[in-house]
Protein backbone atom coordinates (compact mmCIF):
# COMPACT_ATOMS: atom_id res chain seq x y z
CA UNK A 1 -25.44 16.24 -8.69
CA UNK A 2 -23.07 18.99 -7.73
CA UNK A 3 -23.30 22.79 -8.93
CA UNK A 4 -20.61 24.37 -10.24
CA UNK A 5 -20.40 26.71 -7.57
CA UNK A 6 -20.52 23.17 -5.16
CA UNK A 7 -17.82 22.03 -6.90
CA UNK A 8 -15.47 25.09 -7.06
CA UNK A 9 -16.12 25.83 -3.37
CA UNK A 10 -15.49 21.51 -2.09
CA UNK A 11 -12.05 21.68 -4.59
CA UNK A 12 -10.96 24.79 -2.87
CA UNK A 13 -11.82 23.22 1.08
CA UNK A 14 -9.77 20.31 0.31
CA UNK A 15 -7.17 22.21 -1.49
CA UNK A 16 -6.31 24.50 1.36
CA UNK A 17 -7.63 21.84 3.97
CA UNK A 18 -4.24 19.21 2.76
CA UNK A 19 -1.94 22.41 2.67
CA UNK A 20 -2.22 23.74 6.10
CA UNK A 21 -3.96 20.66 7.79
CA UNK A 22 -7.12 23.27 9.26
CA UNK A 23 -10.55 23.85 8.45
CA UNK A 24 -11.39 26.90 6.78
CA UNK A 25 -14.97 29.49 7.33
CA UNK A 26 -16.93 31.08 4.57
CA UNK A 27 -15.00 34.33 4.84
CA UNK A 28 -11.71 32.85 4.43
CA UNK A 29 -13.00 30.98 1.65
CA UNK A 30 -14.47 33.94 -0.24
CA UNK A 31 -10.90 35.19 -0.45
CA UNK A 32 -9.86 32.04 -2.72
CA UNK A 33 -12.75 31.46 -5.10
CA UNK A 34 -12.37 32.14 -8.37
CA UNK A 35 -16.15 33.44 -8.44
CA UNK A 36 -17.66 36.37 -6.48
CA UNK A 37 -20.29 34.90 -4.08
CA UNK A 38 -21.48 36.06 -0.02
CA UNK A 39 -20.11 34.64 2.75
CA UNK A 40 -23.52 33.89 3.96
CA UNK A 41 -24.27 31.80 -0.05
CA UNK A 42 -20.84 30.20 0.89
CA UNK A 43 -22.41 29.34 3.94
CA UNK A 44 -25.45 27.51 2.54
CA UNK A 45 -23.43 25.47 0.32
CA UNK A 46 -21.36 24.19 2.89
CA UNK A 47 -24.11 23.24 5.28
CA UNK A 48 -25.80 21.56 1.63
CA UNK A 49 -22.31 20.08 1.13
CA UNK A 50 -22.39 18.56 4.49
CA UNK A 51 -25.79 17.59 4.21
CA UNK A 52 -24.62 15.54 0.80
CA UNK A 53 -21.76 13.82 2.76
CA UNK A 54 -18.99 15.44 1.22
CA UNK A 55 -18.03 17.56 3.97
CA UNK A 56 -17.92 17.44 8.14
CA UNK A 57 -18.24 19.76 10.79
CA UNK A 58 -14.76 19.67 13.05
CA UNK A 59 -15.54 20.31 16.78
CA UNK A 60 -17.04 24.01 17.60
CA UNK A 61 -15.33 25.12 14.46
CA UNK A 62 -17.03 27.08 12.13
CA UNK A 63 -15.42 25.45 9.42
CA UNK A 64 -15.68 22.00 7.61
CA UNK A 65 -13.68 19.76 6.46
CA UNK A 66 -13.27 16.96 3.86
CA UNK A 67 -15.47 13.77 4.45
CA UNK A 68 -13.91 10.22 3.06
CA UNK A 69 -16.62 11.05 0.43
CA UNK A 70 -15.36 14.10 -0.16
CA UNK A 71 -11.57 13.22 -1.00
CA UNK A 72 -12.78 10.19 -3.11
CA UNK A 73 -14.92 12.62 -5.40
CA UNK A 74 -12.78 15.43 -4.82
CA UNK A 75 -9.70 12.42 -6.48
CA UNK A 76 -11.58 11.03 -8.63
CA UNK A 77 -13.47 14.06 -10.67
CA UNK A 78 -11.74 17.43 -10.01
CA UNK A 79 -7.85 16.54 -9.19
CA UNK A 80 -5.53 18.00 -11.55
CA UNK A 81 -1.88 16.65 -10.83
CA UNK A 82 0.49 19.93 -10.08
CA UNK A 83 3.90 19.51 -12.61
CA UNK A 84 7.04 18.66 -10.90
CA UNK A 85 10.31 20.55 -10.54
CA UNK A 86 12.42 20.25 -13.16
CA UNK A 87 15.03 20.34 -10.30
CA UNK A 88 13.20 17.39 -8.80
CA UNK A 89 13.47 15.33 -11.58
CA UNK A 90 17.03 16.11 -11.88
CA UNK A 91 17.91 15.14 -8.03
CA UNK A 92 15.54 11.60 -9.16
CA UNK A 93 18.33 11.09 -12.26
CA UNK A 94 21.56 12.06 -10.23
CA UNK A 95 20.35 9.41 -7.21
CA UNK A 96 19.33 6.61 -9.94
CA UNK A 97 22.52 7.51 -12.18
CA UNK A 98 24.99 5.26 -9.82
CA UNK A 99 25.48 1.96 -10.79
CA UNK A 100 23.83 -0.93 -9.48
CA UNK A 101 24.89 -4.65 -9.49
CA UNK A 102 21.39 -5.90 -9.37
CA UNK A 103 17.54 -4.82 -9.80
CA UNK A 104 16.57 -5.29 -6.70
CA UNK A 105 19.17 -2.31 -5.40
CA UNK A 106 17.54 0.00 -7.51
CA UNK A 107 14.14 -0.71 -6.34
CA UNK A 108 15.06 -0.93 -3.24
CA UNK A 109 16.95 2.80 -4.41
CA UNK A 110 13.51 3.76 -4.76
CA UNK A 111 11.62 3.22 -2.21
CA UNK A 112 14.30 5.47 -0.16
CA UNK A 113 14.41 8.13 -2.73
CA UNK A 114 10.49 8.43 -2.48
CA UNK A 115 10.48 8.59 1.41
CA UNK A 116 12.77 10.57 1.35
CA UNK A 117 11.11 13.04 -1.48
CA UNK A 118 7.35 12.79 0.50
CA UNK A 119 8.21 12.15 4.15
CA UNK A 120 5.90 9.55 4.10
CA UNK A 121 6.15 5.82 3.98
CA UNK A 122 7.49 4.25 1.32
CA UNK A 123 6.31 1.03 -0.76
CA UNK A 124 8.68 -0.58 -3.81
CA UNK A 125 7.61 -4.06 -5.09
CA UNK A 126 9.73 -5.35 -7.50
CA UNK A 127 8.25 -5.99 -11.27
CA UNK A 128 8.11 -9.89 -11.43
CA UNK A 129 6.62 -9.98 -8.07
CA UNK A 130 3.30 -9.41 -9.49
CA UNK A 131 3.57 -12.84 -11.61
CA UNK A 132 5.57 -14.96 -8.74
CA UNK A 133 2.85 -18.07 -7.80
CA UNK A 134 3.23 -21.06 -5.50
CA UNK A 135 4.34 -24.14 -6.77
CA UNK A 136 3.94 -25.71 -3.38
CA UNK A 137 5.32 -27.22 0.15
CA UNK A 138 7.33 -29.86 1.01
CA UNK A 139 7.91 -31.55 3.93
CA UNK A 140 11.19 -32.79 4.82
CA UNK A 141 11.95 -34.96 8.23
CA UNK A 142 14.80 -33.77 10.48
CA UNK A 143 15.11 -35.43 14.12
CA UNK A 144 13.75 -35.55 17.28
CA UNK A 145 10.08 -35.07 15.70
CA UNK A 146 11.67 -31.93 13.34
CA UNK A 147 10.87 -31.47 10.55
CA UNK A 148 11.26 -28.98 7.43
CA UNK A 149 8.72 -27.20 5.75
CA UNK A 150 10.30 -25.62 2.38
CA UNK A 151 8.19 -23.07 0.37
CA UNK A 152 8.79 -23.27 -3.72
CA UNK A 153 7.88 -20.34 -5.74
CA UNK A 154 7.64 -19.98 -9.52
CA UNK A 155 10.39 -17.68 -9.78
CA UNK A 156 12.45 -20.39 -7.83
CA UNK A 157 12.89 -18.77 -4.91
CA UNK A 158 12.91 -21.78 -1.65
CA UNK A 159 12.21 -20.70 1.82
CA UNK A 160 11.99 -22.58 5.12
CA UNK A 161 11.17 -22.84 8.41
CA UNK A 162 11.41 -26.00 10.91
CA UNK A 163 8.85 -26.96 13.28
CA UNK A 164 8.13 -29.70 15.79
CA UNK A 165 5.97 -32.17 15.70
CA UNK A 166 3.71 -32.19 18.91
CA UNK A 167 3.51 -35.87 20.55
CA UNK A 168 -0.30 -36.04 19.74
CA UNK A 169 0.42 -35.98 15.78
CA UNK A 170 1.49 -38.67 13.93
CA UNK A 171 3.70 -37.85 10.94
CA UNK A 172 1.62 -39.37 8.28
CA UNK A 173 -1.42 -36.87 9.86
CA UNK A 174 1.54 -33.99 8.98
CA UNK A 175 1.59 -35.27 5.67
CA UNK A 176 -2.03 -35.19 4.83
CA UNK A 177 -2.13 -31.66 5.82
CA UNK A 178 0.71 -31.19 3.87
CA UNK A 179 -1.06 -32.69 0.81
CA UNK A 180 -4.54 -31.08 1.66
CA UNK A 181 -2.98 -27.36 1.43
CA UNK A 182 -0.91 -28.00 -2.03
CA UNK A 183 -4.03 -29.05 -3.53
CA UNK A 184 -5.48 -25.81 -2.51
CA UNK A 185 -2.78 -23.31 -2.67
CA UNK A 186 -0.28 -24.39 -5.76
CA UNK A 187 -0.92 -21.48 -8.73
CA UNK A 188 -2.10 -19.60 -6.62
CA UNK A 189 -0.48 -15.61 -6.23
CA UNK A 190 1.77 -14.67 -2.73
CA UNK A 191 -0.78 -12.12 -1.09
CA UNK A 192 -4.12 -15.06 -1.66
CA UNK A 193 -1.96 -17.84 0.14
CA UNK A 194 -2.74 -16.37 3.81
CA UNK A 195 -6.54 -16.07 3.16
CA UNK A 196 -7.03 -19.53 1.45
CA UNK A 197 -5.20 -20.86 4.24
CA UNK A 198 -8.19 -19.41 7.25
CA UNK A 199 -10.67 -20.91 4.40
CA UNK A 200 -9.33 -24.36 4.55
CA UNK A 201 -8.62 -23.51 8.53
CA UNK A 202 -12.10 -26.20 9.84
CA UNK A 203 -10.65 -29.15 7.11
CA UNK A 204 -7.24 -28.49 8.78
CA UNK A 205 -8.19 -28.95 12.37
CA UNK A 206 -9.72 -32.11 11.44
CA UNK A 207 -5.97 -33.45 10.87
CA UNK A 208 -4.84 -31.74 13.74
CA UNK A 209 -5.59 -31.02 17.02
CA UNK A 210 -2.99 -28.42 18.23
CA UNK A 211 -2.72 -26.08 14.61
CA UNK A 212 -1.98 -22.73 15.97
CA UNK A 213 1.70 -23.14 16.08
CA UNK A 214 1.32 -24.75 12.73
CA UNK A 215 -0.41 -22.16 11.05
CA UNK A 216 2.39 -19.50 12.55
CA UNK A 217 5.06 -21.38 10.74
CA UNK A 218 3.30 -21.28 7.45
CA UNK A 219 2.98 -17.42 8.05
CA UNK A 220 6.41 -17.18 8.84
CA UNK A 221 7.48 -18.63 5.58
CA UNK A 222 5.12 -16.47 3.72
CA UNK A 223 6.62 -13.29 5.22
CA UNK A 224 9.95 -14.22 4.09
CA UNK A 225 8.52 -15.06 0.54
CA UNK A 226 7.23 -12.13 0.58
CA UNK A 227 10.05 -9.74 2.01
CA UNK A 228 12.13 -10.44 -1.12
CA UNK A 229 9.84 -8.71 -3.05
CA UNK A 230 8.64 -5.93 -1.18
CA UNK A 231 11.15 -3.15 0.24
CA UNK A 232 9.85 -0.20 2.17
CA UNK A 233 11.26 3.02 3.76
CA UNK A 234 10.47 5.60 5.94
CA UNK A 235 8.34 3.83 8.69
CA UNK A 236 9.32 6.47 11.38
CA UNK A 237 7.34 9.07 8.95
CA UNK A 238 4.28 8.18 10.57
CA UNK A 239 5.14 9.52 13.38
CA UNK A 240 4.69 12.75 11.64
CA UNK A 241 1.51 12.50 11.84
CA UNK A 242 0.54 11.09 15.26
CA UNK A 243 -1.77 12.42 17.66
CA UNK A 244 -3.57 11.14 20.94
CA UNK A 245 -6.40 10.61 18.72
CA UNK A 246 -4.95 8.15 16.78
CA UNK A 247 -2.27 7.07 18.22
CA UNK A 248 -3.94 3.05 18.23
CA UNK A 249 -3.89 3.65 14.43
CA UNK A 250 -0.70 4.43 14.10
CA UNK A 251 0.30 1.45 16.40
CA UNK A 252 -1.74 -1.14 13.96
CA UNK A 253 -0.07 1.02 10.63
CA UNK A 254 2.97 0.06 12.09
CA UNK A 255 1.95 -3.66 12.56
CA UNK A 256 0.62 -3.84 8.94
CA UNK A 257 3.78 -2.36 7.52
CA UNK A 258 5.94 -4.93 9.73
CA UNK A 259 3.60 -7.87 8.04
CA UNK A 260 4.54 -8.54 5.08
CA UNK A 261 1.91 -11.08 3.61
CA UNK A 262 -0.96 -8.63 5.03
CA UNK A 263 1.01 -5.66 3.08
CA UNK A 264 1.34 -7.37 -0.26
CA UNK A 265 -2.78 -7.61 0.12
CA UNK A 266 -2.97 -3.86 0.67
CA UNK A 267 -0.53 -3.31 -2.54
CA UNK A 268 -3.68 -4.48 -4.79
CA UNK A 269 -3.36 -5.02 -8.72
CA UNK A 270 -4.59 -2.26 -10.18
CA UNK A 271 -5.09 -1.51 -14.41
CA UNK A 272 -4.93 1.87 -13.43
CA UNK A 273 -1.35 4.01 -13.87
CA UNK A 274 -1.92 5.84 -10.89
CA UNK A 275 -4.80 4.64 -8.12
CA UNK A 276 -5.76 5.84 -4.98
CA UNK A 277 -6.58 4.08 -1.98
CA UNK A 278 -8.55 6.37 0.72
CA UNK A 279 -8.94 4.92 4.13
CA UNK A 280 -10.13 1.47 2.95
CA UNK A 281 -13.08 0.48 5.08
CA UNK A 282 -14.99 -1.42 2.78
CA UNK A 283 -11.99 -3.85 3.05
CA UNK A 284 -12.37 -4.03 6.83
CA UNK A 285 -9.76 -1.78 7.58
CA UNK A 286 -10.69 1.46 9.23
CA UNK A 287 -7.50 2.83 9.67
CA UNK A 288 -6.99 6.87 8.72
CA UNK A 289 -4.41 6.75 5.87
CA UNK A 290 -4.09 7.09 2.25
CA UNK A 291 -2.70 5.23 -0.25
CA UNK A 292 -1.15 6.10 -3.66
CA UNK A 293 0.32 3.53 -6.05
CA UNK A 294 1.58 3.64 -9.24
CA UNK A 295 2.73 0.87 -11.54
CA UNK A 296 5.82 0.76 -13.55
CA UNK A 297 7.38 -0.83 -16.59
CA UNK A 298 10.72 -2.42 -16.17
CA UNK A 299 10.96 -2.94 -20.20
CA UNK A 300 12.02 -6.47 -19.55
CA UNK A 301 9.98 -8.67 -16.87
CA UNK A 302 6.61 -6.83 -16.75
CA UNK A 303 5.12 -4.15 -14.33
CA UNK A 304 6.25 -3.23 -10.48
CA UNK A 305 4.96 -0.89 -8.04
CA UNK A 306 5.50 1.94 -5.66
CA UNK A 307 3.51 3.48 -3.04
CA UNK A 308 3.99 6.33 -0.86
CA UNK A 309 1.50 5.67 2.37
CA UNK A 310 0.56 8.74 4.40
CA UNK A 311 -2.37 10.38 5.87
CA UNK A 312 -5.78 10.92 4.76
CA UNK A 313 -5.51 14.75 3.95
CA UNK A 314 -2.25 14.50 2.15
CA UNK A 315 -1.32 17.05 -0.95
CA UNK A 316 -3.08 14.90 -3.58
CA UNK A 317 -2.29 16.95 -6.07
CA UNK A 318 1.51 16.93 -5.28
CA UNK A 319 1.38 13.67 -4.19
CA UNK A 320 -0.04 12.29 -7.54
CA UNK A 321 1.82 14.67 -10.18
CA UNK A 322 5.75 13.46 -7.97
CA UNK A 323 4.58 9.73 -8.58
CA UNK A 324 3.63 9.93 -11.87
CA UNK A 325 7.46 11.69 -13.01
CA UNK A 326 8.99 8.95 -10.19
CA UNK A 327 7.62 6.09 -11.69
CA UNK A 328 8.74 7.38 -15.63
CA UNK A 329 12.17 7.89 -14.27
CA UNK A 330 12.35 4.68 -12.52
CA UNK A 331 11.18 2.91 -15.52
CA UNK A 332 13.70 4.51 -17.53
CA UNK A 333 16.78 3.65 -15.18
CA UNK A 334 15.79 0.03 -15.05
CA UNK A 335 15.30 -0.32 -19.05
CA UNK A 336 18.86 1.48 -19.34
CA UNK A 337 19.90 -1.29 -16.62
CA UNK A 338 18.60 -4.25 -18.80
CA UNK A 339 20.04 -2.84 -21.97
CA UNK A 340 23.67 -2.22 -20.34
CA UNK A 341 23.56 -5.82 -18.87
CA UNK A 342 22.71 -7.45 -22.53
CA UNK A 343 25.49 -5.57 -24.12
């Protein structure tokens, strides 16, 4: 359990830690508290901060710096979001007052506006994406041992991809396969096809010898599935934050961003308004990034999201209080869309 003191002295550390990016000693710190305490006290509750996990020790610095633990408690219990610009949320109505021919240009509107805004990456998923299922695959034989795999979705989307049939296989084996991943797949959501797929991977091989090209068709098709839903902007921004450090990172952000089935997984349903994602390990992914979604209410198919991805020590605060007005003004264009287009 954290003092009071603890707690005024870890909000101000990651306050002034995702403003300027550097760590910050006891003395400098004395000069922002809101309480009158030593530099040498300040001390002691850093090193018993540290001890805790909440905060790390950069190089030969003197100073500390937010652990993962830290941001998470430092989000979850003391974050206040700061209020927005009225000016801002006039720039957000001029750029959403144009009109627009179809939903997705607005939401795809919005994922530029919000890169644009943050300098950060940029995540818009349109609102019936959340609800779009499987309804299955079919196979349909071309020439020359081609054939057509089509991909139906539930909001009757189609997409395909050919592929040829290796000498080995016999058609009819194609066909069990076929019949084997419709049993397991059909109902299910976009962003769960990829990982039922590995799961059903040994039953598959038992059809088929050579799968690997196989399997990459089926991902292809997903990626397109999922690319009509998903619209992002800004990729270069990560660049802003590159270093020799983490330079790999960056690389495998950049992979993530460019696959689209593994990015729907990362945009995870949420029943919170706003939710923050903080260097997800306990999903596998040890990447340094943050991630900060909000949903949104389109008034007339259900709930979309945005997402601004950026790194760990971002301006929560700022961060949190711009996507909570964004997401209330995007709301409101797209219910003034579906109420011009009924009239």
């Amino acid at each position: 359990m954290l003092t009071d003191r603890q707690l005024s002295i870890l909000k101000a550390i990651i306050r002034n830690y995702t403003n300027i990016g550097q760590p910050i000693g006891s003395k400098k710190l004395q000069e922002q508290l809101p309480i009158h305490v030593s530099s040498a006290t300040i001390r002691n509750e850093m090193a018993a901060l540290e001890h805790q996990g909440f905060l790390e020790k950069q190089h030969s610095s003197s100073g500390r710096i937010p652990s993962l633990r830290g941001y998470r408690y430092y989000v979850d219990n003391l974050l206040k979001p700061d209020k927005v610009d009225q000016d801002l949320i006039n720039n957000i109505r001029n750029s959403f007052d144009n009109q627009f021919s179809k939903v997705d240009d607005i939401v795809a509107l919005s994922a530029q506006l919000l890169s644009q805004m943050t300098n950060y990456v940029a995540i818009s998923l349109k609102p019936e994406s959340s609800d779009v299922v499987i309804e299955g695959f079919r196979l349909v034989p071309l020439h020359n041992r081609q054939v057509m795999i089509l991909l139906v979705t539930s909001d009757g989307s189609v997409q395909s991809q050919t592929f040829t049939i290796p000498d080995n296989i016999h058609g009819d084996e194609l066909e069990s396969v076929i019949k084997l991943i419709n049993d397991e797949i059909v109902g299910l959501s976009l962003n769960q096809v990829s990982d039922k797929l590995n799961e059903i991977l040994p039953k598959i091989v038992t059809y088929l010898h050579q799968y690997d090209g196989f399997l990459n068709t089926f991902g292809s098709i997903l990626d397109k599935a999922v690319c009509e839903h998903v619209y992002v902007s800004g990729k270069r921004n990560l660049l802003n934050f590159v270093n020799d450090d983490n330079l790999e990172e960056i690389k495998s952000l950049y992979s993530l961003i460019d696959h689209s089935v593994d990015l729907n997984k990362l945009l995870k349903k949420t029943d919170k308004d706003i939710a923050v994602t903080i260097n997800d390990k306990d999903e596998g992914n040890s990447l340094d990034y943050s991630l900060v979604s909000a949903t949104y209410d389109d008034g007339n198919n259900g709930h979309g999201l945005i997402a601004i991805l950026g790194p760990t020590n971002m301006p929560y605060s700022k961060m949190i209080g711009m996507m909570d007005t964004f997401r209330d003004e995007l709301s409101r264009r797209l219910i003034n869309y579906y109420h011009d287009f009924k009239e």
